[in-house]
Protein backbone atom coordinates (compact mmCIF):
# COMPACT_ATOMS: atom_id res chain seq x y z
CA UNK A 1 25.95 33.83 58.76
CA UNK A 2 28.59 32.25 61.21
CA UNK A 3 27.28 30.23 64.53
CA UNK A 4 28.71 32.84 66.36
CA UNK A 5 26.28 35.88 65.02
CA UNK A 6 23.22 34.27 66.16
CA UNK A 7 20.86 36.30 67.92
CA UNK A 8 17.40 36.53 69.46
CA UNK A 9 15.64 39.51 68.61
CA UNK A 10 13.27 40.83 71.97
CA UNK A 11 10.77 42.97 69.81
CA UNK A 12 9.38 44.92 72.55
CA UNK A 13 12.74 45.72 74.31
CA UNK A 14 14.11 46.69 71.03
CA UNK A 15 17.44 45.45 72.55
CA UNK A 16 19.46 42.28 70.89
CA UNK A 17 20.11 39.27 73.07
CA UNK A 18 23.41 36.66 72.02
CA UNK A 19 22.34 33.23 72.23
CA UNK A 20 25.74 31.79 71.85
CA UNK A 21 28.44 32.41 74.55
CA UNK A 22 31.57 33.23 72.78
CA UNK A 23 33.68 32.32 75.16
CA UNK A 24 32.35 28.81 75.09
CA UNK A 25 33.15 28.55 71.67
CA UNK A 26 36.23 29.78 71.79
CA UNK A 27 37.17 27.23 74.60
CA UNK A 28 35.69 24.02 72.08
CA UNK A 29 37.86 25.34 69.24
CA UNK A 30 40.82 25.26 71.22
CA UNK A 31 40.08 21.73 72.55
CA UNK A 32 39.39 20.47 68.92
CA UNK A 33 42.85 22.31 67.93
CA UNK A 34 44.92 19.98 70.70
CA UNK A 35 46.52 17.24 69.98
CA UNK A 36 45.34 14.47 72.26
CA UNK A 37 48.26 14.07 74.63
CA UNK A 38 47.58 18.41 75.58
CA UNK A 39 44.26 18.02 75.28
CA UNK A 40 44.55 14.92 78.44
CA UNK A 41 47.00 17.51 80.35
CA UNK A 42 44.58 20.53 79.83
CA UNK A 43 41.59 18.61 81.08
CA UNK A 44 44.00 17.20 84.21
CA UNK A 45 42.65 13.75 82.88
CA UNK A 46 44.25 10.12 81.41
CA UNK A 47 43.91 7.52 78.84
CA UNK A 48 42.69 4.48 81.95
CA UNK A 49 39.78 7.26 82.87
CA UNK A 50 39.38 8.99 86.00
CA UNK A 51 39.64 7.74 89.72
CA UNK A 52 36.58 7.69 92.37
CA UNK A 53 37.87 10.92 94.40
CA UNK A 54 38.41 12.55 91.22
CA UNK A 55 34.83 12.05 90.36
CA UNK A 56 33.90 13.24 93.85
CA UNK A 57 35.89 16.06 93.58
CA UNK A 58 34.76 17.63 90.63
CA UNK A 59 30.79 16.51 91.01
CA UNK A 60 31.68 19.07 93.33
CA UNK A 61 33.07 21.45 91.43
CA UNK A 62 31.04 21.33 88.57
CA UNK A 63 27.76 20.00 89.92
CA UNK A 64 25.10 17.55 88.03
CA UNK A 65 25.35 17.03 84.46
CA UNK A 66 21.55 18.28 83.54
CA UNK A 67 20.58 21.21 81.92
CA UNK A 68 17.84 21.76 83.83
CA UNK A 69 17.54 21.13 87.89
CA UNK A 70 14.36 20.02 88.32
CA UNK A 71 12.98 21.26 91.90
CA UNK A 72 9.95 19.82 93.49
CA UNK A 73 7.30 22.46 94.67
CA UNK A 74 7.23 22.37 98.39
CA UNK A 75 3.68 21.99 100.52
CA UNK A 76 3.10 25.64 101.01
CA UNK A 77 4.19 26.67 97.25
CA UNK A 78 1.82 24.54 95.82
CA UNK A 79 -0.76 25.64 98.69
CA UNK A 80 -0.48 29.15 97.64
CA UNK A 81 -0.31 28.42 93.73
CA UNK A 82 -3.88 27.16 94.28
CA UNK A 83 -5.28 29.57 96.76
CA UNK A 84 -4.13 32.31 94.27
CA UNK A 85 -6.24 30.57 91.35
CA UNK A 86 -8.27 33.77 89.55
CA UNK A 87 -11.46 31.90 90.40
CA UNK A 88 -10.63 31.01 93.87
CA UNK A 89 -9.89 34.27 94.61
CA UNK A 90 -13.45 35.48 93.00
CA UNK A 91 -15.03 32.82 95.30
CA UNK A 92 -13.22 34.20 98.79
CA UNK A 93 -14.01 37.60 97.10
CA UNK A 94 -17.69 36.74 96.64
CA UNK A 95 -17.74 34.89 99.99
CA UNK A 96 -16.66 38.39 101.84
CA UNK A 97 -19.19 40.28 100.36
CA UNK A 98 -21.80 37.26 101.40
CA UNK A 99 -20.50 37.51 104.70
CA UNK A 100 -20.22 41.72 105.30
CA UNK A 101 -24.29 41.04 103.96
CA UNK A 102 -25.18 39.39 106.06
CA UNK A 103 -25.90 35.98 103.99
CA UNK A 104 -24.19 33.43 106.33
CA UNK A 105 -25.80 30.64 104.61
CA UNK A 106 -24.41 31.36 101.38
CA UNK A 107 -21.10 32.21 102.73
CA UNK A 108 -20.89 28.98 104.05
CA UNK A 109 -21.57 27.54 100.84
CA UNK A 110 -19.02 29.21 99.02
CA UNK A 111 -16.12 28.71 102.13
CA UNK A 112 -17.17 25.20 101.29
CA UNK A 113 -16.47 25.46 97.27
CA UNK A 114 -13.29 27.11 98.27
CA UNK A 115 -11.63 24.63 100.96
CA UNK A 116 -13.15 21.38 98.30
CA UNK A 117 -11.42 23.41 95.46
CA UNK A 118 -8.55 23.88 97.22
CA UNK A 119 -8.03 19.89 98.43
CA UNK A 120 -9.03 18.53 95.04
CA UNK A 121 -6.76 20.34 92.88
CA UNK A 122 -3.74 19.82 95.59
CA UNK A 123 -4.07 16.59 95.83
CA UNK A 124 -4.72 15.81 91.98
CA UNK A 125 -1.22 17.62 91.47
CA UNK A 126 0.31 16.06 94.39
CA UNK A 127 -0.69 12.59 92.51
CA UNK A 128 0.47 13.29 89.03
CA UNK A 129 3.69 14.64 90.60
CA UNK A 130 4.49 11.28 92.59
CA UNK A 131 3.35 9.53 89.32
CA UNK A 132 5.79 11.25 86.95
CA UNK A 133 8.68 10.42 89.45
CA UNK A 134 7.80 7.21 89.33
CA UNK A 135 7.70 7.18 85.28
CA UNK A 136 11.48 9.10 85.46
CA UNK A 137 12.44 6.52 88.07
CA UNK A 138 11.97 3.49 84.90
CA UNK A 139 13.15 5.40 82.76
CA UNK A 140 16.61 5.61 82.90
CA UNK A 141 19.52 6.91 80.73
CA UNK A 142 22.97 6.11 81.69
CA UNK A 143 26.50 5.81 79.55
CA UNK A 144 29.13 3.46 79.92
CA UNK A 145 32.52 5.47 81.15
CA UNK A 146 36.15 4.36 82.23
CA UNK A 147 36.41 4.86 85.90
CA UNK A 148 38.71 3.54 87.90
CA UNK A 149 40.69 1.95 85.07
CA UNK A 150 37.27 -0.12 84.19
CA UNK A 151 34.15 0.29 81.78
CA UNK A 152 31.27 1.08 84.12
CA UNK A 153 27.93 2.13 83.39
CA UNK A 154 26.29 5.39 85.26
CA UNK A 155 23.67 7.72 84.70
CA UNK A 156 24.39 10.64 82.66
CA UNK A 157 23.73 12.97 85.81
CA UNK A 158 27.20 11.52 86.57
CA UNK A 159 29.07 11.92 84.01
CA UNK A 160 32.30 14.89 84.77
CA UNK A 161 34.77 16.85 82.92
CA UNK A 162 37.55 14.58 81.77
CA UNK A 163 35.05 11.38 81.72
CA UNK A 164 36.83 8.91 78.92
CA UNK A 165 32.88 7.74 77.15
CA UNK A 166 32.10 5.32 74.85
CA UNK A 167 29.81 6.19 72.05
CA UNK A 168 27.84 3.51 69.83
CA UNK A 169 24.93 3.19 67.79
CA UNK A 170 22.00 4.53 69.51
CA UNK A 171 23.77 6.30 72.23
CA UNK A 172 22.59 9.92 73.26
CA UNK A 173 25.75 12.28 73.24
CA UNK A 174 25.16 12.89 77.28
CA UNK A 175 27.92 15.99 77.11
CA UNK A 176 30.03 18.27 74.73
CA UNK A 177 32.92 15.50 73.82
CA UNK A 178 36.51 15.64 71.78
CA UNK A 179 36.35 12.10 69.56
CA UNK A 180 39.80 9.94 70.51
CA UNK A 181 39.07 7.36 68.54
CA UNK A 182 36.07 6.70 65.78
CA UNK A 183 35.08 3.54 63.73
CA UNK A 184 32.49 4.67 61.23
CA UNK A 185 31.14 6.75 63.94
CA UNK A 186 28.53 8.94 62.37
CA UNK A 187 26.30 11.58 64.61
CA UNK A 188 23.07 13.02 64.03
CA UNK A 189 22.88 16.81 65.33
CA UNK A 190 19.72 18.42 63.46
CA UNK A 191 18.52 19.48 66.79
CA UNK A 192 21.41 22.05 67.08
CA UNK A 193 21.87 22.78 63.35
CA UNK A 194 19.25 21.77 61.22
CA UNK A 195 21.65 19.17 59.45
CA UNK A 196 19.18 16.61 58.17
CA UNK A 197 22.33 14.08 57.23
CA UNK A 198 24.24 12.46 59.93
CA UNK A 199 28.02 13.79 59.81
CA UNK A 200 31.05 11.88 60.45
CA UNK A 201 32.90 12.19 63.33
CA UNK A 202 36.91 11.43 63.33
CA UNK A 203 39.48 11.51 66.16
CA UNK A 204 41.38 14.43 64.50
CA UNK A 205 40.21 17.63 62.31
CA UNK A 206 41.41 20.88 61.75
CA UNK A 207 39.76 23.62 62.56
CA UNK A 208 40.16 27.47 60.13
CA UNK A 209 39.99 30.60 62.43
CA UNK A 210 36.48 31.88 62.06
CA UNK A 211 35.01 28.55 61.95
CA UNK A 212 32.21 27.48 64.21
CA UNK A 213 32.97 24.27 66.61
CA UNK A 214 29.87 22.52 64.57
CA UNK A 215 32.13 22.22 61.76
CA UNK A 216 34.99 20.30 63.67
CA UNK A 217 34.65 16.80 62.96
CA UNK A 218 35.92 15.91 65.32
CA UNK A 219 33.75 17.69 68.25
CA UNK A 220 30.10 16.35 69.50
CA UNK A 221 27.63 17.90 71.10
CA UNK A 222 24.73 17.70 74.33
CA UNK A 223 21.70 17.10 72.67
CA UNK A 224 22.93 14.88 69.34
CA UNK A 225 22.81 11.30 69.15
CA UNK A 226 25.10 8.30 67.46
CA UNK A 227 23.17 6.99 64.41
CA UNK A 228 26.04 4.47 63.51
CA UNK A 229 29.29 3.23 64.21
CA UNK A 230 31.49 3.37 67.37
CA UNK A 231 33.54 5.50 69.51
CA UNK A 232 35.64 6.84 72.61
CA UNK A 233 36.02 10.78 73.16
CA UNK A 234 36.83 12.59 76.49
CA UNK A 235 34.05 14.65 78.45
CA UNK A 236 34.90 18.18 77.78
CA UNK A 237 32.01 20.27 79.57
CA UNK A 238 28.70 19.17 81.32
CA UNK A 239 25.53 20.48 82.56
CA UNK A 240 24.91 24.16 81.61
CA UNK A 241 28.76 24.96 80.42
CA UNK A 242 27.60 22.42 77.15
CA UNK A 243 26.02 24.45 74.14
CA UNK A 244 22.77 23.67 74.72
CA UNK A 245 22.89 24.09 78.49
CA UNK A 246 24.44 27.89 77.45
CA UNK A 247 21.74 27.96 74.76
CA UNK A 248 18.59 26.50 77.17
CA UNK A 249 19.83 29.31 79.76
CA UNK A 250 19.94 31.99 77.20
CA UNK A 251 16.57 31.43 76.61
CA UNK A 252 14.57 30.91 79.81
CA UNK A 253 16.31 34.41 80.71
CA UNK A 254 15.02 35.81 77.61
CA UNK A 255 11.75 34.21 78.15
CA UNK A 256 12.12 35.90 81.91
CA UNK A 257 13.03 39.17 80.86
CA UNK A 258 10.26 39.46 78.57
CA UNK A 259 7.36 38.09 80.97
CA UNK A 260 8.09 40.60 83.26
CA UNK A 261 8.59 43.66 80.65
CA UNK A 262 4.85 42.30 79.83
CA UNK A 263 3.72 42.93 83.75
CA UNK A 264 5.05 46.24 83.80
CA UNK A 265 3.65 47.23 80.26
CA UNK A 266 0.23 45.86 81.52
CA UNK A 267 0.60 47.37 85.23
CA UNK A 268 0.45 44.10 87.35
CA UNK A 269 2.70 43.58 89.75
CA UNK A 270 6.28 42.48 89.41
């Protein structure tokens, strides 16, 4: 079965979703099909990398190079996230009754429970929130790019369209990439296929009609990493317009789509 045919199967819905997005493989055939002078002219790029406004300009255009945009959960989200806890609500539930009783003392006990509850649990989140940042904040990821005319190294949140990288042992492949030049370059991508051999990666390949953009050896991919050797390629797409960004989308609406066919099956609301 070809790349191309894979789907996700909703069982309930009874309904076929495509994981892949055609049209993105269609687009990394025809980059791995150009020769590298076209391939520089259709990405509006050059050999000496790209300039500082042309960075600006298409961080713009394209956005940050993550798959996922991590959002922090504002004060009244995570308010209500614990107020709505089941047992919270069984407390101000139980603390109503108390109180339409009669039983002041024990709804004063319970409005206690709740508002303790309540601070604990929002500031124990609030705390393992600012301590993850922290964690993310040491750990940091970056490649080493032309810009400017001049190897520089930036985080891979930065990394654009058209970026001239350098790849070598070790490395995380930070986008989807065309290889310009390879010196026993040789990439491990079992995450996307399954592949449990590192594959070699050359600066030219041909590509038969039907094919899948895996099998171009001379493509790499978000999500694969450099087991050996050394490189250069050109940035072809970032972010969520890479295969696994198209792929991690793909699922979380899948994943969507199927929690709330589950609320309306079981009658709570949407």
């Amino acid at each position: 079965m070809a790349f191309r045919d894979i789907t996700l199967f909703a069982t309930r819905q009874g309904q076929k979703t495509k994981l892949i997005n055609t049209h993105l493989f269609d687009r990394l055939i025809n980059f791995a099909s150009l020769d590298v002078t076209a391939l520089l002219q259709e990405l509006k790029t050059r050999s000496e990398g790209l300039s500082s406004a042309e960075v600006e300009e298409r961080q713009d255009t394209y956005g940050v190079n993550s798959v996922v945009n991590e959002q922090r959960m504002t004060f009244f989200k995570r308010l209500w996230e614990n107020v709505r806890n089941p047992l919270v609500v069984l407390l101000i539930v139980l603390g109503l009754v108390s109180f339409l009783t009669g039983d002041i003392s024990a709804t004063a006990v319970i409005a206690v429970m709740v508002l303790l509850g309540i601070v604990l649990r929002f500031v124990q989140e609030s705390r393992a929130d600012h301590a993850a940042e922290k964690l993310q904040a040491m750990v940091s990821t970056t490649a080493t790019v032309l810009r400017d005319g001049k190897r520089t190294e930036i985080m891979l949140q930065e990394i654009v369209p058209g970026d001239m990288l350098f790849l070598s042992a070790g490395d995380m492949v930070p986008a989807d990439v065309r290889i310009l030049s390879a010196k026993d370059l040789f990439i491990n991508q079992a995450a996307l296929t399954g592949e449990s051999y590192p594959l070699e990666k050359v600066a030219s390949c041909t590509l038969e009609a039907g094919k899948s953009p895996f099998e171009a050896a001379c493509l790499c991919f978000l999500g694969s990493n450099v087991e050996s050797g050394t490189g250069t390629a050109v940035v072809l797409t970032t972010g969520k317009s890479t295969y696994f960004g198209s792929l991690a989308s793909r699922l979380t609406s899948t994943q969507r789509q199927e929690t709330s066919f589950d609320k309306g099956i079981n009658g709570s609301p949407g």
